[in-house]
C-alpha atoms as a PDB file:
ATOM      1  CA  UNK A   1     127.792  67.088 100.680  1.00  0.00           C
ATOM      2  CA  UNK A   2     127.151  70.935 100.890  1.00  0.00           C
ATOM      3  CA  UNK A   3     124.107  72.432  99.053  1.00  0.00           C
ATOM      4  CA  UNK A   4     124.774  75.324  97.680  1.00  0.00           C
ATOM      5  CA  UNK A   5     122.129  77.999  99.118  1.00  0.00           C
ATOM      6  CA  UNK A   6     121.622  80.874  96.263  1.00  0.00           C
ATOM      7  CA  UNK A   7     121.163  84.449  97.422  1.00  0.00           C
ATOM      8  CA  UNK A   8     118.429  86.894  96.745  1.00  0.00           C
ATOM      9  CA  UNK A   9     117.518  90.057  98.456  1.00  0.00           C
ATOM     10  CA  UNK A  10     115.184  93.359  97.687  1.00  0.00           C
ATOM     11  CA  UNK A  11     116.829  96.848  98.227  1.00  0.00           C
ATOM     12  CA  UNK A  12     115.153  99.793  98.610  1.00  0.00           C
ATOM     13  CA  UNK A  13     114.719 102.171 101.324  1.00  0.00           C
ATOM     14  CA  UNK A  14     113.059 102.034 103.542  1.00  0.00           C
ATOM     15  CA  UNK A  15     112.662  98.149 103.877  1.00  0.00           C
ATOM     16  CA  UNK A  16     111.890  97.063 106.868  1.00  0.00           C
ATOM     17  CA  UNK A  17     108.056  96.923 106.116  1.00  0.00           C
ATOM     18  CA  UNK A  18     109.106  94.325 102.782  1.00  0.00           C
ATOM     19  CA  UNK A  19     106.402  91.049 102.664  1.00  0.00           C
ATOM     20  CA  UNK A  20     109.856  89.833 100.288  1.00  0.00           C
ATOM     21  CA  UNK A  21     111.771  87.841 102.154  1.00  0.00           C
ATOM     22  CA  UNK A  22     108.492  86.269 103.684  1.00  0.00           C
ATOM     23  CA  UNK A  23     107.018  86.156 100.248  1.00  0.00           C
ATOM     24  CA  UNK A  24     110.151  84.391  98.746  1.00  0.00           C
ATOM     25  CA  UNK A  25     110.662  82.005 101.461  1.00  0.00           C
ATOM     26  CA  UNK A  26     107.697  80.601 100.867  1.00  0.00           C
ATOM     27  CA  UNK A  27     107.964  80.220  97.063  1.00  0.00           C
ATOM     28  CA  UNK A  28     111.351  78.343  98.372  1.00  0.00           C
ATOM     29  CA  UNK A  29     109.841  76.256 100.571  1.00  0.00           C
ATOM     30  CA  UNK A  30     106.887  75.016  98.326  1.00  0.00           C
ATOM     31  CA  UNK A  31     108.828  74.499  95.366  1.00  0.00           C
ATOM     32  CA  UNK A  32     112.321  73.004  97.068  1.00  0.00           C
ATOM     33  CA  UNK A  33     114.167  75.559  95.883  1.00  0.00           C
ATOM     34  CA  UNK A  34     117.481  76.199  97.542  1.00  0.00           C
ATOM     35  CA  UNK A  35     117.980  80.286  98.399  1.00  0.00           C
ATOM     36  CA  UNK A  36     118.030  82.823 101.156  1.00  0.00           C
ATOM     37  CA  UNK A  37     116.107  85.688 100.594  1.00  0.00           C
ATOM     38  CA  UNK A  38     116.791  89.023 102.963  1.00  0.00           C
ATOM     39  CA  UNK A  39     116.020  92.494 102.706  1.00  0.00           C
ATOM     40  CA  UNK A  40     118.087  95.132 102.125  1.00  0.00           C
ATOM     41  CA  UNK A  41     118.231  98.934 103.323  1.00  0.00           C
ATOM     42  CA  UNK A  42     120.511 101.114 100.674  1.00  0.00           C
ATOM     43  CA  UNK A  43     121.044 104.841 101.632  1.00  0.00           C
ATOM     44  CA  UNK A  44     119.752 107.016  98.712  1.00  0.00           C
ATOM     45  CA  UNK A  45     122.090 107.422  96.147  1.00  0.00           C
ATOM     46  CA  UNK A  46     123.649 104.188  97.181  1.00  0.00           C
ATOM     47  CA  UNK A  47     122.104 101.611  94.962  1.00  0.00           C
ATOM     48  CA  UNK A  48     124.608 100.998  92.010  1.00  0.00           C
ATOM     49  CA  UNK A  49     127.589 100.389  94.637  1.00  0.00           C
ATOM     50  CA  UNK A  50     125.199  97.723  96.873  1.00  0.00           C
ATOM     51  CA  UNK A  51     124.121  95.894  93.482  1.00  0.00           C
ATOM     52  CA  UNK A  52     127.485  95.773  92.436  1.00  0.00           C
ATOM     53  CA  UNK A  53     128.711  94.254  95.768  1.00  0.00           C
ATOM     54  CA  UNK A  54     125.440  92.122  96.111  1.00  0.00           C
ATOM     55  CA  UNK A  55     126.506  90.485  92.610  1.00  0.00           C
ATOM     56  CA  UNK A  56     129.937  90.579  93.434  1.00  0.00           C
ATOM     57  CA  UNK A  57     129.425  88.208  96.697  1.00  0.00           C
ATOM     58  CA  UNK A  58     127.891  85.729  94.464  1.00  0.00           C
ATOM     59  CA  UNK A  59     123.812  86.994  94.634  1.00  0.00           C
ATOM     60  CA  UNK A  60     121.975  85.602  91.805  1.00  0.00           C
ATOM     61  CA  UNK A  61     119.293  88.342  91.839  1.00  0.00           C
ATOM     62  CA  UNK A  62     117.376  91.680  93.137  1.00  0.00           C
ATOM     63  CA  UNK A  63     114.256  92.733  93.629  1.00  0.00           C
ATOM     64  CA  UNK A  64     114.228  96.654  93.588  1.00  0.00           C
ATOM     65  CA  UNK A  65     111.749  98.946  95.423  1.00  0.00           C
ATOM     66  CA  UNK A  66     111.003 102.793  96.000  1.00  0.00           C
ATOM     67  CA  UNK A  67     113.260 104.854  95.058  1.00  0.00           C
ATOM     68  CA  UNK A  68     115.674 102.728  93.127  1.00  0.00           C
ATOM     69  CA  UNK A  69     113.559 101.395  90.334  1.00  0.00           C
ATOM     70  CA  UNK A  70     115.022 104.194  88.067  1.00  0.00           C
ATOM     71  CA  UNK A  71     118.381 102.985  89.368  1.00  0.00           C
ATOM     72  CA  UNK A  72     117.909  99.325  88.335  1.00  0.00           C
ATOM     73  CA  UNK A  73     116.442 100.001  85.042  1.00  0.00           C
ATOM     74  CA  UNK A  74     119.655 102.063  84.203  1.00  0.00           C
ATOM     75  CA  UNK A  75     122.286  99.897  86.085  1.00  0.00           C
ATOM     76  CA  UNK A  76     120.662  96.799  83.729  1.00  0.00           C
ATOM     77  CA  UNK A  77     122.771  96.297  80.786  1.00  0.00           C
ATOM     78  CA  UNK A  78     119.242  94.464  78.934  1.00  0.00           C
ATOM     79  CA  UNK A  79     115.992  95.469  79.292  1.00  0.00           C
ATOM     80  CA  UNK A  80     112.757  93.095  78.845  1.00  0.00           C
ATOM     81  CA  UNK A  81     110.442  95.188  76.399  1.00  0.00           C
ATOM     82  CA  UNK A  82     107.789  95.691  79.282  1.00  0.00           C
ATOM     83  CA  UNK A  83     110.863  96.992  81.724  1.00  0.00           C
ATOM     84  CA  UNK A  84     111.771  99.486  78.732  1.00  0.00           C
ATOM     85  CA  UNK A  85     108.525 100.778  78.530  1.00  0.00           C
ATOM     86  CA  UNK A  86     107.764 101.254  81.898  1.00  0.00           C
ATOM     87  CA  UNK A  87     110.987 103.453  82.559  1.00  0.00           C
ATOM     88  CA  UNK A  88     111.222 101.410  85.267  1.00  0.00           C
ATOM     89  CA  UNK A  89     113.177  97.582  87.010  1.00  0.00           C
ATOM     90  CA  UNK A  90     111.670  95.967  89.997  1.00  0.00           C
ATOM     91  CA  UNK A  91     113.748  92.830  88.861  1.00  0.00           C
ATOM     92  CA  UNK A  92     117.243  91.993  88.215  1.00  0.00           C
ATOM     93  CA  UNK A  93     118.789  88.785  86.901  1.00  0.00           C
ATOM     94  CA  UNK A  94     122.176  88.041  86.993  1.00  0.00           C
ATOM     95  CA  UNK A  95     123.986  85.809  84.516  1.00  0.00           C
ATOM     96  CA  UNK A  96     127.234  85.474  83.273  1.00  0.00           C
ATOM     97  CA  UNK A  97     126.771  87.891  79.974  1.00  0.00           C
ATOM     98  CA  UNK A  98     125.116  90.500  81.977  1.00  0.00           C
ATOM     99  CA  UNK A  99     122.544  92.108  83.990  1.00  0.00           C
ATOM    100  CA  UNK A 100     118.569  91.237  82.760  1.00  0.00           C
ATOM    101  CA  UNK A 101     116.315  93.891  84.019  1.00  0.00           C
ATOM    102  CA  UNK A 102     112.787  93.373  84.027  1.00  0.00           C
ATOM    103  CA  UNK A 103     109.257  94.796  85.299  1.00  0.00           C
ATOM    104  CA  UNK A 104     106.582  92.601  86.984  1.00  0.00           C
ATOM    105  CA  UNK A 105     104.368  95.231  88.361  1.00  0.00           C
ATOM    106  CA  UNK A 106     101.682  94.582  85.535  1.00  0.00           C
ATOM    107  CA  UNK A 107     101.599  91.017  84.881  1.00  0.00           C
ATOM    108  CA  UNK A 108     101.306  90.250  88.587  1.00  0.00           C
ATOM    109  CA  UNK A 109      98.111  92.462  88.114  1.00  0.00           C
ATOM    110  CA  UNK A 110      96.380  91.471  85.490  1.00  0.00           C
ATOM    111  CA  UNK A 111      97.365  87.951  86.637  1.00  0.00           C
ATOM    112  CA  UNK A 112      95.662  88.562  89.742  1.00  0.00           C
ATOM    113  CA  UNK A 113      92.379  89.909  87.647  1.00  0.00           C
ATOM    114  CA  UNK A 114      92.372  87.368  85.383  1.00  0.00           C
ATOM    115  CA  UNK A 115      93.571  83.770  86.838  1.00  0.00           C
ATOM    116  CA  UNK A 116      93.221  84.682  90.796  1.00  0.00           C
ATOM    117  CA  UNK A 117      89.506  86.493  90.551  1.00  0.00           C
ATOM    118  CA  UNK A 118      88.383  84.958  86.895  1.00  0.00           C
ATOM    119  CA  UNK A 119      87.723  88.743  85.504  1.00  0.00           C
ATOM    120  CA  UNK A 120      88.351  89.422  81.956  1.00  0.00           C
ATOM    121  CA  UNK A 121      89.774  92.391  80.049  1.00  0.00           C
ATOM    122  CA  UNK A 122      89.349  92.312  76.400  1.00  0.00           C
ATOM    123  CA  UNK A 123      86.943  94.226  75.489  1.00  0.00           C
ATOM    124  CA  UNK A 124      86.537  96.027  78.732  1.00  0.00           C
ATOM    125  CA  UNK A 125      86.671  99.898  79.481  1.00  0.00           C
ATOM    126  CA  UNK A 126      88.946 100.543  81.386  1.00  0.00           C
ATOM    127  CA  UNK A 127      89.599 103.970  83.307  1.00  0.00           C
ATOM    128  CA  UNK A 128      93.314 103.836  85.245  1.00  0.00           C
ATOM    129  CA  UNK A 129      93.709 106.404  87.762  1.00  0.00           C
ATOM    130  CA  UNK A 130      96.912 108.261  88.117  1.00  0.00           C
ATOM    131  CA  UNK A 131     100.225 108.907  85.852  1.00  0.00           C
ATOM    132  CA  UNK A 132     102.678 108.323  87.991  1.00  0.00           C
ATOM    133  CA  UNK A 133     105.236 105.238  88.429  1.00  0.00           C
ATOM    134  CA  UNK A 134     102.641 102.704  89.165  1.00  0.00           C
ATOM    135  CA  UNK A 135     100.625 103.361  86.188  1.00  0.00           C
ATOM    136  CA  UNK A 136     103.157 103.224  83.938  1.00  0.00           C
ATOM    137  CA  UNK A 137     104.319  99.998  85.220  1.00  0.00           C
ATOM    138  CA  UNK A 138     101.037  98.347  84.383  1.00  0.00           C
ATOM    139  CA  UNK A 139     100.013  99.737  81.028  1.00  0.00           C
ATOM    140  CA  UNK A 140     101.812  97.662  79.116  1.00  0.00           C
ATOM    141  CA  UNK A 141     100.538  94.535  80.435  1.00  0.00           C
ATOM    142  CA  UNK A 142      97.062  95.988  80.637  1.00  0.00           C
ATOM    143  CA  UNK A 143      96.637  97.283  76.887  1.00  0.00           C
ATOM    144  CA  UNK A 144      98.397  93.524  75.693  1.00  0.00           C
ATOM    145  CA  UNK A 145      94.637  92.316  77.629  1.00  0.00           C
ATOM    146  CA  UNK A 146      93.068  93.841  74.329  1.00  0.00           C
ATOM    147  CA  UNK A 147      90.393  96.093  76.484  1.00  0.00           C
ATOM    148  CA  UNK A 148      88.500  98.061  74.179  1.00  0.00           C
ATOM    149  CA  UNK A 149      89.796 100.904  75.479  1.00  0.00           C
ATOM    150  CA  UNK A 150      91.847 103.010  78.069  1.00  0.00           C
ATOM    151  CA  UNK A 151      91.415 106.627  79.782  1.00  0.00           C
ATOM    152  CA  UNK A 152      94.076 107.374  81.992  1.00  0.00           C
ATOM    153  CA  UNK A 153      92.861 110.492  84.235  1.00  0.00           C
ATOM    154  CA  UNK A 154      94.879 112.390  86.688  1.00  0.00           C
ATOM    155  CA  UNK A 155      94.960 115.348  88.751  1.00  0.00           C
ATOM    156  CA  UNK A 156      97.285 116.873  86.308  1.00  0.00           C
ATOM    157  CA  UNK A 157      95.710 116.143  82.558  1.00  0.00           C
ATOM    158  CA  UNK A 158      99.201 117.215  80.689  1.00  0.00           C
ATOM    159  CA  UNK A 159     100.812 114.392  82.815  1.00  0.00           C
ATOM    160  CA  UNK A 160      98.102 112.199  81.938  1.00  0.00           C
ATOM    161  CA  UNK A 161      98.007 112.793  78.173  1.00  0.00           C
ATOM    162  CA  UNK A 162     101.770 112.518  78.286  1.00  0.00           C
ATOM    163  CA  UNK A 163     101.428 108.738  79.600  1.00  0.00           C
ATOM    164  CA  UNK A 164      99.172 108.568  76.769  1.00  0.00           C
ATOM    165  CA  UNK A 165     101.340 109.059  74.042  1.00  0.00           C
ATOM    166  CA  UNK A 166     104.213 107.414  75.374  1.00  0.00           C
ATOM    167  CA  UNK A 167     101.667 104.110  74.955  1.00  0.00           C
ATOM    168  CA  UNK A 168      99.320 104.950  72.046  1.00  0.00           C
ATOM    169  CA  UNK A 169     101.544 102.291  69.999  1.00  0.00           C
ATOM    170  CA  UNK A 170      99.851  99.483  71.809  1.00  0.00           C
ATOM    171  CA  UNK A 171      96.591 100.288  71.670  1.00  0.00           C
ATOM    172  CA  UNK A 172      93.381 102.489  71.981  1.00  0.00           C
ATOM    173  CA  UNK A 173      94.687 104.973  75.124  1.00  0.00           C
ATOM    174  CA  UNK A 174      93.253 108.478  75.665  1.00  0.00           C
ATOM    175  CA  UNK A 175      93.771 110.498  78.584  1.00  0.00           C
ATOM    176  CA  UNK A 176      92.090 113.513  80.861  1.00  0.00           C
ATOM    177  CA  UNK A 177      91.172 115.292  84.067  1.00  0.00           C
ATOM    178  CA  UNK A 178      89.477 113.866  86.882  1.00  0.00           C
ATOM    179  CA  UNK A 179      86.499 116.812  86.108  1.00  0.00           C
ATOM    180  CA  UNK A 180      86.536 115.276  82.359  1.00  0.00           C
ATOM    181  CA  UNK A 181      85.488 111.539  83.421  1.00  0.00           C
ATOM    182  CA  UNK A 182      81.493 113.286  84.140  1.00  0.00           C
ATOM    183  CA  UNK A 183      79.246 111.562  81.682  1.00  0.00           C
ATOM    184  CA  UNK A 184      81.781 108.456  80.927  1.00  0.00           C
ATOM    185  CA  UNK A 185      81.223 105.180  82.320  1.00  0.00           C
ATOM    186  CA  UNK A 186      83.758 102.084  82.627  1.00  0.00           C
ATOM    187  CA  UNK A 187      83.746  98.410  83.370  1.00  0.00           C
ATOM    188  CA  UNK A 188      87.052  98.462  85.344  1.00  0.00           C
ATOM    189  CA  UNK A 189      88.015 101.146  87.576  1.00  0.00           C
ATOM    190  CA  UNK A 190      91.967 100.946  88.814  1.00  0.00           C
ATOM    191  CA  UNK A 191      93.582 103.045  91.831  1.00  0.00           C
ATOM    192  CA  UNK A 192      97.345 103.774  90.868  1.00  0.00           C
ATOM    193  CA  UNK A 193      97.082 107.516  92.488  1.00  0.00           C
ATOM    194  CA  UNK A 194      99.263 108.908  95.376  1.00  0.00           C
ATOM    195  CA  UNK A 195      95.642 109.331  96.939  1.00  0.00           C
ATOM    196  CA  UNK A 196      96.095 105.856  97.877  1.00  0.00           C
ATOM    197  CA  UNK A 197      99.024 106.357 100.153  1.00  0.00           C
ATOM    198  CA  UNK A 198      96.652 108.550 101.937  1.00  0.00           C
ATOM    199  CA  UNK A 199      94.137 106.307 102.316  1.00  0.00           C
ATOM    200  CA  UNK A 200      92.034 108.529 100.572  1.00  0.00           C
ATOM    201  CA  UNK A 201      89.728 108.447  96.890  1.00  0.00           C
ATOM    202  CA  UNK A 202      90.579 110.385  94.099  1.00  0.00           C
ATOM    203  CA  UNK A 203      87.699 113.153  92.796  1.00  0.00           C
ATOM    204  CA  UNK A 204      85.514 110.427  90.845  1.00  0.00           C
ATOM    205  CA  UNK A 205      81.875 111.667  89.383  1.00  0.00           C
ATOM    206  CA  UNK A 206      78.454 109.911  90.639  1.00  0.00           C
ATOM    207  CA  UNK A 207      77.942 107.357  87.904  1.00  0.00           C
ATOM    208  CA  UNK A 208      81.349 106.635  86.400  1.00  0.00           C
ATOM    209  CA  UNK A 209      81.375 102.911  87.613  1.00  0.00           C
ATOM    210  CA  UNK A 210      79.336 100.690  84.738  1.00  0.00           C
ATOM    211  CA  UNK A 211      76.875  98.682  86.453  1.00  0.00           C
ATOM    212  CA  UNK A 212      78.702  94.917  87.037  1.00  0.00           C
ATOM    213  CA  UNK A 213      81.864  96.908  87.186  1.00  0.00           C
ATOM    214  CA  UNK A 214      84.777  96.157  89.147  1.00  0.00           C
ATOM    215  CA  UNK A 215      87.231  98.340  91.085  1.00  0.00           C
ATOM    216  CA  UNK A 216      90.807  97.180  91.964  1.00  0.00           C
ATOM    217  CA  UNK A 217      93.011  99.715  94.532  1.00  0.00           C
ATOM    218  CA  UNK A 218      96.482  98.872  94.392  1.00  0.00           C
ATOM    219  CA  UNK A 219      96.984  99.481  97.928  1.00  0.00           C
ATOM    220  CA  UNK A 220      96.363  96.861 100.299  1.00  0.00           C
ATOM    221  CA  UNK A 221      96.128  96.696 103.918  1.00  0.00           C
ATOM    222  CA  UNK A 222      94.282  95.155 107.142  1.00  0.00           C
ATOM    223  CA  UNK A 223      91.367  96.307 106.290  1.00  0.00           C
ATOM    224  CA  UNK A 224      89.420  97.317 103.191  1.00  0.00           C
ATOM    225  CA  UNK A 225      90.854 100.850 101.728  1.00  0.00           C
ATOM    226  CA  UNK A 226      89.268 103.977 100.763  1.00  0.00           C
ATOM    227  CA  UNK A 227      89.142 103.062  97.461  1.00  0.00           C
ATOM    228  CA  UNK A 228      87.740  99.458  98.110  1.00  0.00           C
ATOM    229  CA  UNK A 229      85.337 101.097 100.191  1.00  0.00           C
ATOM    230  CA  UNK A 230      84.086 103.315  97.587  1.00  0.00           C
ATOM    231  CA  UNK A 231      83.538 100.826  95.039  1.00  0.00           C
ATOM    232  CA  UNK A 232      81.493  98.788  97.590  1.00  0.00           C
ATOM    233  CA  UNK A 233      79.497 102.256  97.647  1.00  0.00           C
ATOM    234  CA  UNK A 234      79.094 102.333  94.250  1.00  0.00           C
ATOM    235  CA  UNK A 235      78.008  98.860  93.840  1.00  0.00           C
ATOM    236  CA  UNK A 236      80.610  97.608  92.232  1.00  0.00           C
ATOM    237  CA  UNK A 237      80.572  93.476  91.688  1.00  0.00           C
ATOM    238  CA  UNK A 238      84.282  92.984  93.003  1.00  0.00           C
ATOM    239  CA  UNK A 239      86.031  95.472  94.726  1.00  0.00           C
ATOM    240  CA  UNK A 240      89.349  94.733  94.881  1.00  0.00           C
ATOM    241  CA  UNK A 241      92.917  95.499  96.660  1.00  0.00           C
ATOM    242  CA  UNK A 242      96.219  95.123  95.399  1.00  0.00           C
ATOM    243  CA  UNK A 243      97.670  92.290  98.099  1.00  0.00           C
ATOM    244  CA  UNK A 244      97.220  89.499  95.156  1.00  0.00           C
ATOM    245  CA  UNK A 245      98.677  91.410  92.467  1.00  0.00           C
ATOM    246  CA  UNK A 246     102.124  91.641  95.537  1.00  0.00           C
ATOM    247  CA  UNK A 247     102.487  88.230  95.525  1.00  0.00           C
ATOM    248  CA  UNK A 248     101.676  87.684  91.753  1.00  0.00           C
ATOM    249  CA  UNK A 249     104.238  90.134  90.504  1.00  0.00           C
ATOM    250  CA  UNK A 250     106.386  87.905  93.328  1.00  0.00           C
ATOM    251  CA  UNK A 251     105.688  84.669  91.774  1.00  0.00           C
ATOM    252  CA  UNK A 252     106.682  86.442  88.514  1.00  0.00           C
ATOM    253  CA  UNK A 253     110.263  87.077  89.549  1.00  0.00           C
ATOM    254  CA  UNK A 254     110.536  83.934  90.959  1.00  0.00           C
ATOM    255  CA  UNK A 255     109.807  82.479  87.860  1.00  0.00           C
ATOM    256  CA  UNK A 256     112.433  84.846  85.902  1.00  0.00           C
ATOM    257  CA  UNK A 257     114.862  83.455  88.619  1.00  0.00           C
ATOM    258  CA  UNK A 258     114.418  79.852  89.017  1.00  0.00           C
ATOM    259  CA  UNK A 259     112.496  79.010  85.908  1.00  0.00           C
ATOM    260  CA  UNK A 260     109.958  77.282  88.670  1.00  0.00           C
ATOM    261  CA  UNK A 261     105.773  78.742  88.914  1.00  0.00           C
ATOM    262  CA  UNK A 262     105.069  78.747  92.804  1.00  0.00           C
ATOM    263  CA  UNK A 263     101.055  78.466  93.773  1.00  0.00           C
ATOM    264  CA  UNK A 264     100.526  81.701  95.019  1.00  0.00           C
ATOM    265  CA  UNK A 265      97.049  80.915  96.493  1.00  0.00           C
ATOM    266  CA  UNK A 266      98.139  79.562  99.634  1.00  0.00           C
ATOM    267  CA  UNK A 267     100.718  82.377 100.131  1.00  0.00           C
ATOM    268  CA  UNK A 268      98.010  85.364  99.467  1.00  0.00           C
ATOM    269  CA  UNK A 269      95.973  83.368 102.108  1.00  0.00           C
ATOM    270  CA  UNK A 270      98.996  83.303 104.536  1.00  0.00           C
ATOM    271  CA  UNK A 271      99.577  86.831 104.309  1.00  0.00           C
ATOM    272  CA  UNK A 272      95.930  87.598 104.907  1.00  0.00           C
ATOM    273  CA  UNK A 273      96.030  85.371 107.857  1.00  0.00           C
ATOM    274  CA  UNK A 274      98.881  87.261 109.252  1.00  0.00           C
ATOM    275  CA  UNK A 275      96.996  90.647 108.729  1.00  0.00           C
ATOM    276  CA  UNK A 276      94.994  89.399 111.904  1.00  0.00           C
ATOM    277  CA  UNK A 277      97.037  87.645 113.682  1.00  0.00           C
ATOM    278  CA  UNK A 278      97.286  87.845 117.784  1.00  0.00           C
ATOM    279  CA  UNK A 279     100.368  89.833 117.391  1.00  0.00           C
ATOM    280  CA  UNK A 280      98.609  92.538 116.008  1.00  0.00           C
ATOM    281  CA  UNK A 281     101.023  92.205 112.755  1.00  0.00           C
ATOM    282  CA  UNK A 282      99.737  94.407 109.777  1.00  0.00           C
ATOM    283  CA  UNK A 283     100.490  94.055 106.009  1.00  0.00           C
ATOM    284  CA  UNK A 284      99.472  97.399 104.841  1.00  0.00           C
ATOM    285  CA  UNK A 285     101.355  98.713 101.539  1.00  0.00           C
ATOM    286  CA  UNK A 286     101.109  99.612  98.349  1.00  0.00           C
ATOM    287  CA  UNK A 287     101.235  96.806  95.452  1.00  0.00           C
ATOM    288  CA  UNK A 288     103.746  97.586  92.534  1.00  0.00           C
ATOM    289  CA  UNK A 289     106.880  97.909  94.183  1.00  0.00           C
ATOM    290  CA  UNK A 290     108.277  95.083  93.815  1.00  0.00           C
ATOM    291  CA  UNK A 291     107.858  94.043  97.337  1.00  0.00           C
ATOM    292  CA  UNK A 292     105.699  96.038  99.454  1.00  0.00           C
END
């Protein structure tokens, strides 16, 4: 008797660097789940006419990466309330009725934070740098954590304090300049910037990490980033990159697919391991994509 082998993919361009199908195969393989997972590389302005043939040809769901999260979020006929917020799919779930869009960016983070490293957030100050796609992906998650409040700074402030308003709904949220954050001090410290595709820090005052504070850089790679780096300098107690909060937003659209948790311990660990293996193989990425 046949099994039936479901089909899953990630489109975005480019692709070839995706941890997805590796990712996914292992969620399979742990939890005897039945798929093929593959990446996908869709020319820009192509993404509505692969999703439609992907579906079409009997695939039971996307994940969606740079630059065709704005794509998916539109080509999803219903939105999950975080997904709506965000402006924003990294997820898509195809049923019978319709298309389910959805966002896992920010629960794969603060999953990380909070089950993988044992950090909490309520009643934290929390300062999230950048306004740009991967910080709104995460606020909504973040400000459901209850922290006691949120700055978002950025090199722009009007972006910034835009952000800021589109979220004030869900909890305390200001925003501000990079020069502004002299004088202010905050338990948790999070890298969303561009600066991180650089490998580089953003323009952070002496002082602005509370003692016992952590940092978390949403980039990940081989070895520790600029941003990691710095909050080692500043003595931060954790200092933190975004590889666990990849395979935690993973695990999330897993679960949206197959209604089945996967352990993601042992596949964070994996990908580490590969990061140094003989082949000279190296993860390096940046976290809320959907599959970096």
């Amino acid at each position: 008797m046949t099994t039936t082998i479901d089909q899953y993919a990630v489109m975005g361009h480019p692709i070839a660097h995706s941890q997805s199908p590796r990712i996914h195969t292992l969620f399979a393989a742990q939890t005897g789940q039945a798929l093929e997972y593959r990446a996908i590389l869709v020319e820009p302005g192509g993404f509505t006419a692969a999703a439609r043939a992907f579906r079409a040809a009997g695939g039971k769901g996307l994940n969606v990466t740079v630059p065709f999260k704005q794509d998916a979020w539109v080509f999803a006929d219903i939105l999950s309330a975080r997904a709506e917020r965000a402006g924003a799919v990294n997820t898509l779930i195809f049923e019978p009725g319709g298309v389910r869009g959805d966002n896992t960016d920010g629960p794969g983070l603060v999953r990380d934070l909070t089950v993988n490293h044992g950090g909490s957030l309520a009643g934290q100050r929390i300062l999230l740098l950048g306004a740009g796609g991967a910080a709104r992906g995460v606020l909504q998650p973040l400000l459901a954590e209850r922290p006691a409040h949120l700055v978002i700074a950025n090199r722009t402030a009007e972006k910034a304090l835009g952000l800021a308003v589109r979220f004030s709904d869900l909890g305390r949220v200001a925003a501000c300049g990079f020069a502004e954050l002299a004088g202010r001090q905050f338990d948790l410290i999070i890298n969303a910037t561009a600066a991180g595709l650089e490998d580089t820090v953003p323009p952070l005052p002496e002082g602005v990490l509370a003692d016992g504070g952590w940092c978390y850089d949403l980039m990940y790679g081989r070895e520790p980033t600029a941003f990691v780096l710095w909050g080692q300098e500043q003595g931060a107690a954790r200092s933190l990159d975004g590889l666990g909060m990849l395979v935690e937003q993973a695990a999330e659209a897993f679960h949206l697919w197959r209604s089945v948790w996967p352990e993601t311990g042992p596949v964070i660990a994996a990908l580490r391991d590969l990061s140094y293996a003989k082949s000279g193989s190296k993860i390096t990425g940046f976290a809320p994509t959907g599959d970096s």
